[in-house]
C-alpha atoms as a PDB file:
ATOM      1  CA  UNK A   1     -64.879  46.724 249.403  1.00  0.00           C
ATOM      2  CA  UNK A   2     -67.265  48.928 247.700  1.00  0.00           C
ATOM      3  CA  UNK A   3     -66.107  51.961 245.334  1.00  0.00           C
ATOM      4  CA  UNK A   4     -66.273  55.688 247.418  1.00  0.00           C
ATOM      5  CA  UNK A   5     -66.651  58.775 245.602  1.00  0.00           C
ATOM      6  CA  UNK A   6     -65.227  62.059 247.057  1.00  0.00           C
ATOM      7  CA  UNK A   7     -66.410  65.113 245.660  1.00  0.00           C
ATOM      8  CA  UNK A   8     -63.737  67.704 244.667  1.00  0.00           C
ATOM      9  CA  UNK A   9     -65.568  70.606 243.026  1.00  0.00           C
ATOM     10  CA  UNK A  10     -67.686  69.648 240.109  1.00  0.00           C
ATOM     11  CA  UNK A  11     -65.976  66.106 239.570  1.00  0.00           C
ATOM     12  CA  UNK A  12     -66.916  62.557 241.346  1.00  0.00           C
ATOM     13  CA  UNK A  13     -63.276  61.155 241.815  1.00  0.00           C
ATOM     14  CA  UNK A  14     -63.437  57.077 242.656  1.00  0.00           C
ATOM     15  CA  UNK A  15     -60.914  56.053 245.381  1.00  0.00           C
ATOM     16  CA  UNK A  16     -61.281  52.472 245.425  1.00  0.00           C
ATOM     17  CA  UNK A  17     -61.884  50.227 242.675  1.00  0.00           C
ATOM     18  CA  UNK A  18     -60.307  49.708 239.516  1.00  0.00           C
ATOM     19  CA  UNK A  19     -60.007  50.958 236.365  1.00  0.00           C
ATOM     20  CA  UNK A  20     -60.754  55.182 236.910  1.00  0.00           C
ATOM     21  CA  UNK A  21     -62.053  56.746 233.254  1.00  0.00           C
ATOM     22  CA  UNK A  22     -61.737  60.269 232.527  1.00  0.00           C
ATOM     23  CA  UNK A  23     -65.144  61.274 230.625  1.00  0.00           C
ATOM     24  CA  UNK A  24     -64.146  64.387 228.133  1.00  0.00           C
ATOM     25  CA  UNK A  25     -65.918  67.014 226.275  1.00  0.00           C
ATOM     26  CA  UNK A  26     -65.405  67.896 223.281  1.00  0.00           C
ATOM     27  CA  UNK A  27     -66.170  71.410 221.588  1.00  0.00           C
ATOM     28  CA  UNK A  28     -68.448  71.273 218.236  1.00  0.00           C
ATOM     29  CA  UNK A  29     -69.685  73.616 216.112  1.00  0.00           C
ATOM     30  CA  UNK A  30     -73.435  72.230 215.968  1.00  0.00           C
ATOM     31  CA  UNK A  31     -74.904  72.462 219.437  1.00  0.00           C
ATOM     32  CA  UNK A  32     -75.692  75.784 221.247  1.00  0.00           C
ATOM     33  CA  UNK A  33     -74.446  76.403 225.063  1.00  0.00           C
ATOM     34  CA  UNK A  34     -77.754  75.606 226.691  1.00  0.00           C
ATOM     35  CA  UNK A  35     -78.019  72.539 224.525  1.00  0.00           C
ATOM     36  CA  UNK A  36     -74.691  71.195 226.228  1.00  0.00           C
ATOM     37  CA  UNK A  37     -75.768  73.240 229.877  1.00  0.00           C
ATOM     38  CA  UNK A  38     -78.797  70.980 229.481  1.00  0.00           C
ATOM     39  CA  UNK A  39     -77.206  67.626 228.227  1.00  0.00           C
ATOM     40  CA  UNK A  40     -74.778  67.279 231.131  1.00  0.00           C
ATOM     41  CA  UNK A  41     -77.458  67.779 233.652  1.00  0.00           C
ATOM     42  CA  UNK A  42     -79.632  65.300 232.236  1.00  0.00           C
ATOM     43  CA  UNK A  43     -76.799  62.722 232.111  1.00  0.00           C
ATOM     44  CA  UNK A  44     -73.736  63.131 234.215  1.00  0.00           C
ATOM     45  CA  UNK A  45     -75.266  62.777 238.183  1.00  0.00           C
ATOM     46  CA  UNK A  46     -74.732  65.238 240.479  1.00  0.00           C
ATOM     47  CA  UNK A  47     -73.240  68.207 238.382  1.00  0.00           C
ATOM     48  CA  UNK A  48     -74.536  71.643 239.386  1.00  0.00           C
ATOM     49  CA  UNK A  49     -75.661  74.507 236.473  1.00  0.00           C
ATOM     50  CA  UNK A  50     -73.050  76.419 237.327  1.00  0.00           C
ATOM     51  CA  UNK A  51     -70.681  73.072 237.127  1.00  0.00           C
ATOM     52  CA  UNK A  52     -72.291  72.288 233.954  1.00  0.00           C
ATOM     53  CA  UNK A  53     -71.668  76.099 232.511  1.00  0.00           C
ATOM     54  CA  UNK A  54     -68.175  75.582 233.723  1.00  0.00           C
ATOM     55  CA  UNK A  55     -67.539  72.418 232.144  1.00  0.00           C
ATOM     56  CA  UNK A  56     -69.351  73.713 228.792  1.00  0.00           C
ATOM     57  CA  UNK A  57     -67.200  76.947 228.743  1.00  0.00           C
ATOM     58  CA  UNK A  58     -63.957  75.074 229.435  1.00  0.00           C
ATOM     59  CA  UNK A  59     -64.813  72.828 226.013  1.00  0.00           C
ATOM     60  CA  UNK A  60     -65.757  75.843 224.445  1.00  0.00           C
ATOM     61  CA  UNK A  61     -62.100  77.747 224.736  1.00  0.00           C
ATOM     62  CA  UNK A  62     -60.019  75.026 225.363  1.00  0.00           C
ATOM     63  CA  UNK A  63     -61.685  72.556 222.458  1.00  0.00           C
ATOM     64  CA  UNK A  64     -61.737  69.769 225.296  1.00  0.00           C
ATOM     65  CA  UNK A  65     -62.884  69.883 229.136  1.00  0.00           C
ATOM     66  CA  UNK A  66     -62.971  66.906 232.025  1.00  0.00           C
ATOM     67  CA  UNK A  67     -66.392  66.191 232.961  1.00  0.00           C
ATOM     68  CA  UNK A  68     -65.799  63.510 235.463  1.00  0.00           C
ATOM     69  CA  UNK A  69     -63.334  60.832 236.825  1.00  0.00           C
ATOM     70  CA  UNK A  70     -64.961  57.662 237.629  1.00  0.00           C
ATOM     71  CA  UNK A  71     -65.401  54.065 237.398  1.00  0.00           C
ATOM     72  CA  UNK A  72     -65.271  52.947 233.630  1.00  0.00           C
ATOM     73  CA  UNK A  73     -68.917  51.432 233.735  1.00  0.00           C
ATOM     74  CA  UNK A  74     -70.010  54.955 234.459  1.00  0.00           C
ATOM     75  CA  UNK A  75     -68.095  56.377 232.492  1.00  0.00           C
ATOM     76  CA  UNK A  76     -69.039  54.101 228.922  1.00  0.00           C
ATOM     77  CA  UNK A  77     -72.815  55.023 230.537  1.00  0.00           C
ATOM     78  CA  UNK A  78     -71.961  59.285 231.191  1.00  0.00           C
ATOM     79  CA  UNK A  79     -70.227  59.122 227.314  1.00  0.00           C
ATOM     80  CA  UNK A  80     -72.775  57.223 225.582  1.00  0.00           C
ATOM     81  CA  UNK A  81     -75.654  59.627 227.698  1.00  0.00           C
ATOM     82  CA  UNK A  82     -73.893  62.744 226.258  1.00  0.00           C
ATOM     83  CA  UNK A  83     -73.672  61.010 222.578  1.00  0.00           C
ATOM     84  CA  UNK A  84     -77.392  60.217 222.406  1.00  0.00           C
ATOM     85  CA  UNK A  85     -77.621  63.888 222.916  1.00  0.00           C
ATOM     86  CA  UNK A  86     -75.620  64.940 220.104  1.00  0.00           C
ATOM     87  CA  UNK A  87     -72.456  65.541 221.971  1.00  0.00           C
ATOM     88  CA  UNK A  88     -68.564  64.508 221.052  1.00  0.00           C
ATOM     89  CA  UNK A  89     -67.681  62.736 224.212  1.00  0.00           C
ATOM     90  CA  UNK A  90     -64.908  60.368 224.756  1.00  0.00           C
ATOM     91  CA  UNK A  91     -63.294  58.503 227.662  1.00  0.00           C
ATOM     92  CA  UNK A  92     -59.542  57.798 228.473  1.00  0.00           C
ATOM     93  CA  UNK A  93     -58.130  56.101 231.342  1.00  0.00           C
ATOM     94  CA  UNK A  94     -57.380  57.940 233.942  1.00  0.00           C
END
């Protein structure tokens, strides 16, 4: 049976399959807002701007923010997107 993805707000969530990842976020002190704005709409599918600004803000004040819960393939591909961009990202099953 093939994965499905509901959408809850800003985050895929997989219902089938195995293995769910939680990608995370962390907050730095070397890239500016609209660097991380931009990074997670260039890598992480489906996000908004105003999810992305959410997502970035949450980091920001809370030092760590859920991006997305998915598959773990996509989620190794969403982390190492956001690390290529100069981003702390990490994954954690989930």
């Amino acid at each position: 049976m093939p994965t499905q993805v509901q959408r809850t707000g800003r985050r895929e969530i997989t219902t089938a399959g195995a293995d769910p990842c939680r990608v995370l976020l962390h907050n730095d002190d070397v890239n500016d807002m609209d660097h991380v704005v931009r990074a997670l709409l260039l890598v992480v599918a489906g996000l908004t701007p105003g999810d992305a600004g959410r997502i970035m803000l949450e980091a920001h004040r809370e030092g760590i923010a859920l991006v997305i819960v998915c598959h773990r393939e996509l989620a190794e591909l969403y982390r190492d997107g956001l690390r290529s961009a100069g981003l702390t990202a990490t994954i954690e099953a989930g």
